[in-house]
C-alpha atoms as a PDB file:
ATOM      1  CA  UNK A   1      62.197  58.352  72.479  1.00  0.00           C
ATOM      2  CA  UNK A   2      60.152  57.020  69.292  1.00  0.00           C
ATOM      3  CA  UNK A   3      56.251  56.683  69.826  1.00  0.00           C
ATOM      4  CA  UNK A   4      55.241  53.012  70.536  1.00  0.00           C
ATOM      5  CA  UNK A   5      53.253  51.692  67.738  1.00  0.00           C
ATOM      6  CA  UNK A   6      49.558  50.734  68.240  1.00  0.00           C
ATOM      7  CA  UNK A   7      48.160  47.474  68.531  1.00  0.00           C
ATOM      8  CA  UNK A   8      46.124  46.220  65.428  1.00  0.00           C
ATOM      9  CA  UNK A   9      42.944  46.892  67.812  1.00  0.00           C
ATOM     10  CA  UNK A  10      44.237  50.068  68.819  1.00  0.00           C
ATOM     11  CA  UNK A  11      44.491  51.200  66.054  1.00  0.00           C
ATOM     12  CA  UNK A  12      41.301  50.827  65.045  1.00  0.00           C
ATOM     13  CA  UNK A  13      39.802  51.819  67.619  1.00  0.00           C
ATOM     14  CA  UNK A  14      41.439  55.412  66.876  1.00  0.00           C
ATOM     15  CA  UNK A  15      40.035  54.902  63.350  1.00  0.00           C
ATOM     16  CA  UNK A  16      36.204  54.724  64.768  1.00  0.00           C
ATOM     17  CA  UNK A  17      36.629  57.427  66.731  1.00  0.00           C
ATOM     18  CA  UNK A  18      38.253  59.919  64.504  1.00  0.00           C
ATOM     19  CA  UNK A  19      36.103  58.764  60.951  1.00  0.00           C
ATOM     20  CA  UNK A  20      32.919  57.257  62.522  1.00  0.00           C
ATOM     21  CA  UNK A  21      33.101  59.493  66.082  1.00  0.00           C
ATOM     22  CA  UNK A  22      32.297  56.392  68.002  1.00  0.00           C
ATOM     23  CA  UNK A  23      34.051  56.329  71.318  1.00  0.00           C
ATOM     24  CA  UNK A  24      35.461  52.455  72.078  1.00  0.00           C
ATOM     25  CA  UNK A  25      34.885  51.206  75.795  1.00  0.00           C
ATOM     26  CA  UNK A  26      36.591  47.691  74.590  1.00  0.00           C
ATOM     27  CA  UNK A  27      37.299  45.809  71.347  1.00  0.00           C
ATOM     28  CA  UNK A  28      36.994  41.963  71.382  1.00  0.00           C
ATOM     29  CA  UNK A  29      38.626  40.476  68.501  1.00  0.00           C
ATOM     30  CA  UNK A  30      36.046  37.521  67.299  1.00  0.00           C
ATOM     31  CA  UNK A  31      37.143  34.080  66.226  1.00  0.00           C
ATOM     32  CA  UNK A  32      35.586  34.265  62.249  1.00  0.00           C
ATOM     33  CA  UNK A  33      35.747  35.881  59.405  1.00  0.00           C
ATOM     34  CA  UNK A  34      38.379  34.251  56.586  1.00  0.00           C
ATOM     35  CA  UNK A  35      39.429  37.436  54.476  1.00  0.00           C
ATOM     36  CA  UNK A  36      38.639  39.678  57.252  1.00  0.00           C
ATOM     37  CA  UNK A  37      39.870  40.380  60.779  1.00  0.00           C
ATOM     38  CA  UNK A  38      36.217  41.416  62.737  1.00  0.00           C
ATOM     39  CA  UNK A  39      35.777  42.813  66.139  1.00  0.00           C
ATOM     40  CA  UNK A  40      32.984  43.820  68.326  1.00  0.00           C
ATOM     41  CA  UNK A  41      33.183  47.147  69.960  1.00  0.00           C
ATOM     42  CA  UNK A  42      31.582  48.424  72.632  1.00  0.00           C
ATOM     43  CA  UNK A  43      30.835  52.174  72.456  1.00  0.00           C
ATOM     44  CA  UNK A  44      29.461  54.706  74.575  1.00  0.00           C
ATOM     45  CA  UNK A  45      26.139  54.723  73.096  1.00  0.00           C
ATOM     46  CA  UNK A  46      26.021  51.201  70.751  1.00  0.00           C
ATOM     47  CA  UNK A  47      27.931  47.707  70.020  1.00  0.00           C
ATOM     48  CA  UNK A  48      29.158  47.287  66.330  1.00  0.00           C
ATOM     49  CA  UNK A  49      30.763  44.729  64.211  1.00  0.00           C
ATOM     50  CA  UNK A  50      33.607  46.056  62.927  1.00  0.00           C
ATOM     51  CA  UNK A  51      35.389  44.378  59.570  1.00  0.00           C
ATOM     52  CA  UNK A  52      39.593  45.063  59.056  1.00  0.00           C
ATOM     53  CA  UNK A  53      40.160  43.814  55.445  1.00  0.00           C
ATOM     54  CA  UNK A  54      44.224  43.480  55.050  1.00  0.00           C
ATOM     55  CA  UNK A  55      46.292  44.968  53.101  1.00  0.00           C
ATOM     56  CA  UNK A  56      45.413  43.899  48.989  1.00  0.00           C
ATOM     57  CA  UNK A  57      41.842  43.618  49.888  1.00  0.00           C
ATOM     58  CA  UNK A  58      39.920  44.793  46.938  1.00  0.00           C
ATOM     59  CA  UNK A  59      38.041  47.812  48.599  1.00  0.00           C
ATOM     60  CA  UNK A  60      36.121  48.204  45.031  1.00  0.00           C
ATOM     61  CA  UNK A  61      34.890  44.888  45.485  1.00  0.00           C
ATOM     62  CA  UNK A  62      33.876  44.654  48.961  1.00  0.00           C
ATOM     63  CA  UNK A  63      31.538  47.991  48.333  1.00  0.00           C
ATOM     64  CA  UNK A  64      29.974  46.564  46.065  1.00  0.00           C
ATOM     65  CA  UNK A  65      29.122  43.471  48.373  1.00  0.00           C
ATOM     66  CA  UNK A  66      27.898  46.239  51.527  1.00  0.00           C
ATOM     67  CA  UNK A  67      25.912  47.238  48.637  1.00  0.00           C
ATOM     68  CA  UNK A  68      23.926  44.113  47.827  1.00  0.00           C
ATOM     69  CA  UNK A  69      23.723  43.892  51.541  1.00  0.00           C
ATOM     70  CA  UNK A  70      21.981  46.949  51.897  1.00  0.00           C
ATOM     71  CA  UNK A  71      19.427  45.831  48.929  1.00  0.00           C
ATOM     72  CA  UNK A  72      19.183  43.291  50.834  1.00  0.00           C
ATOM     73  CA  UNK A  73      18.287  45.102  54.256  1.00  0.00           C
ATOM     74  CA  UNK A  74      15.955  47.092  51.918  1.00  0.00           C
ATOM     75  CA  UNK A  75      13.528  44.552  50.598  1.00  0.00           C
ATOM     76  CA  UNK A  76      13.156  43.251  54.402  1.00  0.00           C
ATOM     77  CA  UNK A  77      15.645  40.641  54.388  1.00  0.00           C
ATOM     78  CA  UNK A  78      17.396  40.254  57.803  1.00  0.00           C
ATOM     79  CA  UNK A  79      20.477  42.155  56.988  1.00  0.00           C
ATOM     80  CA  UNK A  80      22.956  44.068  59.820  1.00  0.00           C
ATOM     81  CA  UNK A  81      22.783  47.687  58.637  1.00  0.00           C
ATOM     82  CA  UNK A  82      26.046  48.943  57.810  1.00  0.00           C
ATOM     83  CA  UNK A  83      27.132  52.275  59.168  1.00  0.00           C
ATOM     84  CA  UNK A  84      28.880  55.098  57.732  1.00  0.00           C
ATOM     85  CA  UNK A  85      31.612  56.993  58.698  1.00  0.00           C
ATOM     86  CA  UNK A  86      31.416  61.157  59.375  1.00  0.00           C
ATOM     87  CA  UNK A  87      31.827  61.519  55.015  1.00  0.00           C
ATOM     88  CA  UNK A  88      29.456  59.125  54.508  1.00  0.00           C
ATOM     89  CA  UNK A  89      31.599  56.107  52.748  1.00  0.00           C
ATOM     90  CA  UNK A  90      30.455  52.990  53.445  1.00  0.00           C
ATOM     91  CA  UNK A  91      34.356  51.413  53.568  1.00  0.00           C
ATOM     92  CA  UNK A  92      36.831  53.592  55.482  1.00  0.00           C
ATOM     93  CA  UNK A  93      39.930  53.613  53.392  1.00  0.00           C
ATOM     94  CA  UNK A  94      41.666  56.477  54.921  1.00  0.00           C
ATOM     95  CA  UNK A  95      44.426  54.467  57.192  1.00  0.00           C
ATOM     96  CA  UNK A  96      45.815  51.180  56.664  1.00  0.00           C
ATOM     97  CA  UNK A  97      43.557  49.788  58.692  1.00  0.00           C
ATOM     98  CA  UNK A  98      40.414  50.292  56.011  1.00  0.00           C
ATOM     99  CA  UNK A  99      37.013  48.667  58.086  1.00  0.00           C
ATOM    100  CA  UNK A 100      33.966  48.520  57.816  1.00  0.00           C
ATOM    101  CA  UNK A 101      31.457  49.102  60.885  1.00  0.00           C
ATOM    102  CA  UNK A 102      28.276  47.489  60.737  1.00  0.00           C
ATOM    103  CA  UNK A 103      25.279  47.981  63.531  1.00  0.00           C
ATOM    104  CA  UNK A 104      25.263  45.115  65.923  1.00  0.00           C
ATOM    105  CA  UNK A 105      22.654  41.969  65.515  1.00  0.00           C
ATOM    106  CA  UNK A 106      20.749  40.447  67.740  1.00  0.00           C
ATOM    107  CA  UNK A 107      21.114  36.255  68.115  1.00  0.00           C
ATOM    108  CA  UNK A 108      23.644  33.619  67.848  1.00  0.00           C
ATOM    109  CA  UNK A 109      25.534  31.105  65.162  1.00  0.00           C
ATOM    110  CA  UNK A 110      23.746  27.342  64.551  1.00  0.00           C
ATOM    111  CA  UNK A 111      25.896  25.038  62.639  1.00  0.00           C
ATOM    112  CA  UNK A 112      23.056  22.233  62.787  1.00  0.00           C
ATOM    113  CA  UNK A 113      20.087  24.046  62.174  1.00  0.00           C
ATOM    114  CA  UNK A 114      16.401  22.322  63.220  1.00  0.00           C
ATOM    115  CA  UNK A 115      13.382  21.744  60.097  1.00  0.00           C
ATOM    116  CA  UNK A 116      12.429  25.524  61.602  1.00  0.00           C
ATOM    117  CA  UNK A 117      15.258  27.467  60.890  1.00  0.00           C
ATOM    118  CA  UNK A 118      16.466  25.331  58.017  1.00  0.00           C
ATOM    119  CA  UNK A 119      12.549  26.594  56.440  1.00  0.00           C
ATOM    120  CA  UNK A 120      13.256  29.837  57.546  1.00  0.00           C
ATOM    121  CA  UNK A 121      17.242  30.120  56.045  1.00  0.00           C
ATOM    122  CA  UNK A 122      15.806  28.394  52.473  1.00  0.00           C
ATOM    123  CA  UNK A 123      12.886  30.935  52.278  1.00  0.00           C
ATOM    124  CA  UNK A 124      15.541  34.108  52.949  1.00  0.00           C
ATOM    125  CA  UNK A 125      17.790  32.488  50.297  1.00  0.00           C
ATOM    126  CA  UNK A 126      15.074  32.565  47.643  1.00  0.00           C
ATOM    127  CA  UNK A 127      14.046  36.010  48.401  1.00  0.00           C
ATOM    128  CA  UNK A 128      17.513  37.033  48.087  1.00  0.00           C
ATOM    129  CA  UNK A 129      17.597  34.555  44.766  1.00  0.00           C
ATOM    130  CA  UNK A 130      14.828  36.330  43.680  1.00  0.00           C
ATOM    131  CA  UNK A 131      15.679  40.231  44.321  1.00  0.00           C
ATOM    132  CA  UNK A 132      19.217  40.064  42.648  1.00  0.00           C
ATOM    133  CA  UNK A 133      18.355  38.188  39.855  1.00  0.00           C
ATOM    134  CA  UNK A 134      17.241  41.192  37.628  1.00  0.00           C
ATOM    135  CA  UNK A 135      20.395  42.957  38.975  1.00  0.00           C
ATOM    136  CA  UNK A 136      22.538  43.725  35.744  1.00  0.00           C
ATOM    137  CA  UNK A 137      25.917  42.066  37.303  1.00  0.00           C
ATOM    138  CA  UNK A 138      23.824  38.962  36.897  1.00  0.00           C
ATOM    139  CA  UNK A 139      23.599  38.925  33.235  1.00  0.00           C
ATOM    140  CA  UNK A 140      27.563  39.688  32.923  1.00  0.00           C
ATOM    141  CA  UNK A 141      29.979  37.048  31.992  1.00  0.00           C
ATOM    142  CA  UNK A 142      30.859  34.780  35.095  1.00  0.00           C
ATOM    143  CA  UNK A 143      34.894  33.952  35.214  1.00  0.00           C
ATOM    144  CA  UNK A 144      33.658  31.135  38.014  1.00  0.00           C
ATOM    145  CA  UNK A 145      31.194  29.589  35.658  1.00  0.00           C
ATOM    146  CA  UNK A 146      33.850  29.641  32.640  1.00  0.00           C
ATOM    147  CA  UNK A 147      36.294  28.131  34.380  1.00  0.00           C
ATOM    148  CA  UNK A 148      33.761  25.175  36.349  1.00  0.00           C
ATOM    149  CA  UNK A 149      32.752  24.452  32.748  1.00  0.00           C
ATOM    150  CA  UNK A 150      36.320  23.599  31.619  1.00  0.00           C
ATOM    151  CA  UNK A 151      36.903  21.519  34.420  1.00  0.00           C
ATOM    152  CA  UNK A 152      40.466  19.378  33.577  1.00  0.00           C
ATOM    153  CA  UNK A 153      40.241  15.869  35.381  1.00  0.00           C
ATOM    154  CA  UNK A 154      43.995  15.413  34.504  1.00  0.00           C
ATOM    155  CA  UNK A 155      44.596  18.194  37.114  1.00  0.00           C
ATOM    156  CA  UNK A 156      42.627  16.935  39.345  1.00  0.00           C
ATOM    157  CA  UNK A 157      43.522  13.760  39.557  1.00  0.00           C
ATOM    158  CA  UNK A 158      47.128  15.161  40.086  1.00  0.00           C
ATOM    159  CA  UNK A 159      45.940  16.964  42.967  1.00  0.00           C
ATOM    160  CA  UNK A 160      43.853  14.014  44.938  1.00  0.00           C
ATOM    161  CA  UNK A 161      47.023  12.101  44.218  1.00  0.00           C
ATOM    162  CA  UNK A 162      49.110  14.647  45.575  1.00  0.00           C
ATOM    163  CA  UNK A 163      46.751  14.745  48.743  1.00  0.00           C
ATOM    164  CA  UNK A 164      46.703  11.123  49.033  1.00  0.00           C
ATOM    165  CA  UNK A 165      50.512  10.686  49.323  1.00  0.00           C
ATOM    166  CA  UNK A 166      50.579  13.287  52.119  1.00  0.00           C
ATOM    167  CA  UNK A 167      48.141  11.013  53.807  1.00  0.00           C
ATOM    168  CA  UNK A 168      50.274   8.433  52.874  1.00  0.00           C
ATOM    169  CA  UNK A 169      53.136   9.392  54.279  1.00  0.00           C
ATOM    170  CA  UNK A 170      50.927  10.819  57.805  1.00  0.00           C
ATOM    171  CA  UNK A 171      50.055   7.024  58.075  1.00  0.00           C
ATOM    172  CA  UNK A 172      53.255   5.716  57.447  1.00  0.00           C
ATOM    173  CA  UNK A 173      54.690   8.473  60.489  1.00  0.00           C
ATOM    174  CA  UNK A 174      51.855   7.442  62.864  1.00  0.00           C
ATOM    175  CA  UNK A 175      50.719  11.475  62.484  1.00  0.00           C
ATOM    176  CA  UNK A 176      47.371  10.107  60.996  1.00  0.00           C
ATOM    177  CA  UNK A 177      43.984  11.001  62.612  1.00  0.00           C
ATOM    178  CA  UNK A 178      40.001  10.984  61.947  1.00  0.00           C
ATOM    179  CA  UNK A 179      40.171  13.767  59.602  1.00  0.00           C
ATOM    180  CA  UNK A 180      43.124  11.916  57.691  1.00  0.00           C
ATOM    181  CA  UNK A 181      41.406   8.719  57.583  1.00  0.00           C
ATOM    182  CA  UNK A 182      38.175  10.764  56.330  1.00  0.00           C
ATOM    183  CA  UNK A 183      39.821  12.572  53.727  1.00  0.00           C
ATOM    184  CA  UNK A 184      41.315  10.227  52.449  1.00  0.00           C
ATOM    185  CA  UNK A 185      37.860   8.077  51.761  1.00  0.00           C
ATOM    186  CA  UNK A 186      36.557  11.218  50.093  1.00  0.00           C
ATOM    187  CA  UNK A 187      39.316  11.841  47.982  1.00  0.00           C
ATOM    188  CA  UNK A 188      38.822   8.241  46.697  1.00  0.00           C
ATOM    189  CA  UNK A 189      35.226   8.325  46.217  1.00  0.00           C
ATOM    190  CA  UNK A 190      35.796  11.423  43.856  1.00  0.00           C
ATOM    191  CA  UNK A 191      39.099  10.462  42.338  1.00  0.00           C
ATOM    192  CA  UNK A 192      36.574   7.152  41.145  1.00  0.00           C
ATOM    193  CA  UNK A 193      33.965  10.085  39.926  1.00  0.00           C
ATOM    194  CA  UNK A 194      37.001  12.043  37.800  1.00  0.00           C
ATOM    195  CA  UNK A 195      36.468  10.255  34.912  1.00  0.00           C
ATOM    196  CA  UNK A 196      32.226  10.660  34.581  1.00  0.00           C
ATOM    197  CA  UNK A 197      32.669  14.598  34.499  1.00  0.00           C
ATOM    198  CA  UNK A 198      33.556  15.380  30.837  1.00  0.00           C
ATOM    199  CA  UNK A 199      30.321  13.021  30.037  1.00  0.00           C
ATOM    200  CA  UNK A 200      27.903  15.071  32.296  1.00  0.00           C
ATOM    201  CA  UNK A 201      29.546  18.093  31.386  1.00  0.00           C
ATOM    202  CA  UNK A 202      28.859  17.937  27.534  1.00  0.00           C
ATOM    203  CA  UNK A 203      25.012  16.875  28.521  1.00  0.00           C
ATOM    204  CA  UNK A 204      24.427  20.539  29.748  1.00  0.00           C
ATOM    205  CA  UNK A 205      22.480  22.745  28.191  1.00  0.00           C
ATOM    206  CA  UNK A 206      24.362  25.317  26.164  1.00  0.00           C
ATOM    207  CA  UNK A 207      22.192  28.364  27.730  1.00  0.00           C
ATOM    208  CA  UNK A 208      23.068  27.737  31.024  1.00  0.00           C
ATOM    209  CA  UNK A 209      22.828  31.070  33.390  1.00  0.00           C
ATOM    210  CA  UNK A 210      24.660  32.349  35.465  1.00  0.00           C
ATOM    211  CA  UNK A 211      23.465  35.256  38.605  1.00  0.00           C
ATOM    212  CA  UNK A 212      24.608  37.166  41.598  1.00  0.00           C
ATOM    213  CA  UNK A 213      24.442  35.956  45.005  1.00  0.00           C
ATOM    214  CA  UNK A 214      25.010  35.723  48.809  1.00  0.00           C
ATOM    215  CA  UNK A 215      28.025  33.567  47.471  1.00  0.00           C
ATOM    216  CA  UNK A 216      28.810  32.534  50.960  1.00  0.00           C
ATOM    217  CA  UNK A 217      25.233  31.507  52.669  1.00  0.00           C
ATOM    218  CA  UNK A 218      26.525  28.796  55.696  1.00  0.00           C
ATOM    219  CA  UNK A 219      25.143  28.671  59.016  1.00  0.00           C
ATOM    220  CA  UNK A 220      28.118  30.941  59.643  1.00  0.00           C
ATOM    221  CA  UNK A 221      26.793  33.982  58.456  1.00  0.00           C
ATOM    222  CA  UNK A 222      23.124  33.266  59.620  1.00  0.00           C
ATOM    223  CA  UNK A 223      21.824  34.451  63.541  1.00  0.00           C
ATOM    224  CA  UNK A 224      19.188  32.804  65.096  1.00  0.00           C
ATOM    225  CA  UNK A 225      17.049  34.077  68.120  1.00  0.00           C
ATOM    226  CA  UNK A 226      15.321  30.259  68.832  1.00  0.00           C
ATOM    227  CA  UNK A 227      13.878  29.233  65.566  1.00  0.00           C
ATOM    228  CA  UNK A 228      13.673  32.820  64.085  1.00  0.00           C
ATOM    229  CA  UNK A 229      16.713  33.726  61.956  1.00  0.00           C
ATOM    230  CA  UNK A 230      17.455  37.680  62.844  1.00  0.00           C
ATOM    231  CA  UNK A 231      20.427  38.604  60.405  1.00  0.00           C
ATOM    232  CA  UNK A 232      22.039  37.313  56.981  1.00  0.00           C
ATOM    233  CA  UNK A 233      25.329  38.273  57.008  1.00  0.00           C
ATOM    234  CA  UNK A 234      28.832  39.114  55.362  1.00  0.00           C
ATOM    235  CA  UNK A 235      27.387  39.147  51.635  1.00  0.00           C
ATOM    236  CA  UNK A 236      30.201  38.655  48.996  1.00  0.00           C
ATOM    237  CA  UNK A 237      32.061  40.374  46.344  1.00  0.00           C
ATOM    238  CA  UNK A 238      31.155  38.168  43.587  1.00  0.00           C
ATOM    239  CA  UNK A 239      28.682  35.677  41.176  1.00  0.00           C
ATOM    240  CA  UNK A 240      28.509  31.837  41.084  1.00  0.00           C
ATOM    241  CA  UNK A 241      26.424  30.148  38.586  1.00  0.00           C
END
């Protein structure tokens, strides 16, 4: 009789316990995370945030971002620690469910934020502005900045036109709703602004810099405890200008 196969949770569950020798009371799959699948486990002796990147994830990439974390973390920025497993890698590759595990954090997700924490998420940004700007990735070429910088309107335009006529055609069906009627006023108000961006463009200055960053800093990834923010989190695998 074959072996049934595990569940996705199961089977990482059987992951922490033979590579990070955590034993799992219950895994609760949570409903974020875009390129990741993340969990909360309840162990024996801790809670942890565990991180399943898919199949094709760079692994490279994502190390790289624990990494900046961990500077992070370091210089007394409100970081979740991240915790290795038994051979000390930060990324457990060794199954094809590669996770990370990172050490539970205290507080909860605000996606309006009060003056308080808004003063208290700006001033973490700048110290984390201010610590990875002398980082040597931030003086390397930046394939996001090249590519803002020859923006093509044309294209553009053929996209928001593209949008439009599916909103179009939503209308026509009686499938339209708030979001539809929203969008579509957007996409107008920028379709108008297409053809001012070669102008402002070409007034840049021609030294413009480019530096690493949190790359995805949203109330999202930022825990609150009242006013006091208590973690910065999922830092990611690459620069913006």
């Amino acid at each position: 009789m074959p072996t049934p196969s595990l569940s996705p949770a199961d089977a990482i569950a059987a992951v922490l316990a033979d590579r990070y020798g955590l034993a799992v009371r219950s895994m609760v799959q949570l409903p974020i995370g875009q390129g990741t699948v993340n969990y909360r486990a309840i162990c024996e002796d801790r809670e942890v945030f565990v991180k399943h990147y898919p199949p094709g994830t760079d692994l490279a990439a994502e190390e790289r971002a624990i990494g900046l974390s961990e500077l992070a973390r370091r210089h007394t920025i409100p970081a979740a620690p991240i915790v290795a497993n038994c051979h000390a890698q930060l990324i457990d590759g060794s199954t094809p469910h590669a996770v990370s595990v990172w050490q539970w954090m205290p507080g909860r997700v605000i996606t309006v934020l009060n003056t308080q924490q808004c003063a208290q998420a700006g001033e973490a940004l700048g110290r984390i502005h201010a610590l990875f700007a002398p980082l040597p990735e931030s003086a390397a070429p930046s394939p996001e900045a090249d590519a803002w910088l020859r923006i093509d309107p044309a294209g553009l335009e053929a996209t928001i036109d593209q949008l439009l006529g599916i909103i179009a055609e939503r209308t026509h069906s009686g499938t339209a709703d708030d979001f539809d009627a929203l969008a579509e006023q957007t996409l107008r108000e920028r379709r108008a602004m297409l053809e001012s961006l070669p102008k402002l463009i070409a007034e840049l200055p021609s030294d413009l810099t480019t530096q690493v960053l949190h790359s995805d800093y949203s109330p999202v990834n930022l825990l609150f405890e009242g006013d006091t923010l208590t973690a910065v989190l999922d830092f990611r695998p690459r620069s913006r200008s």
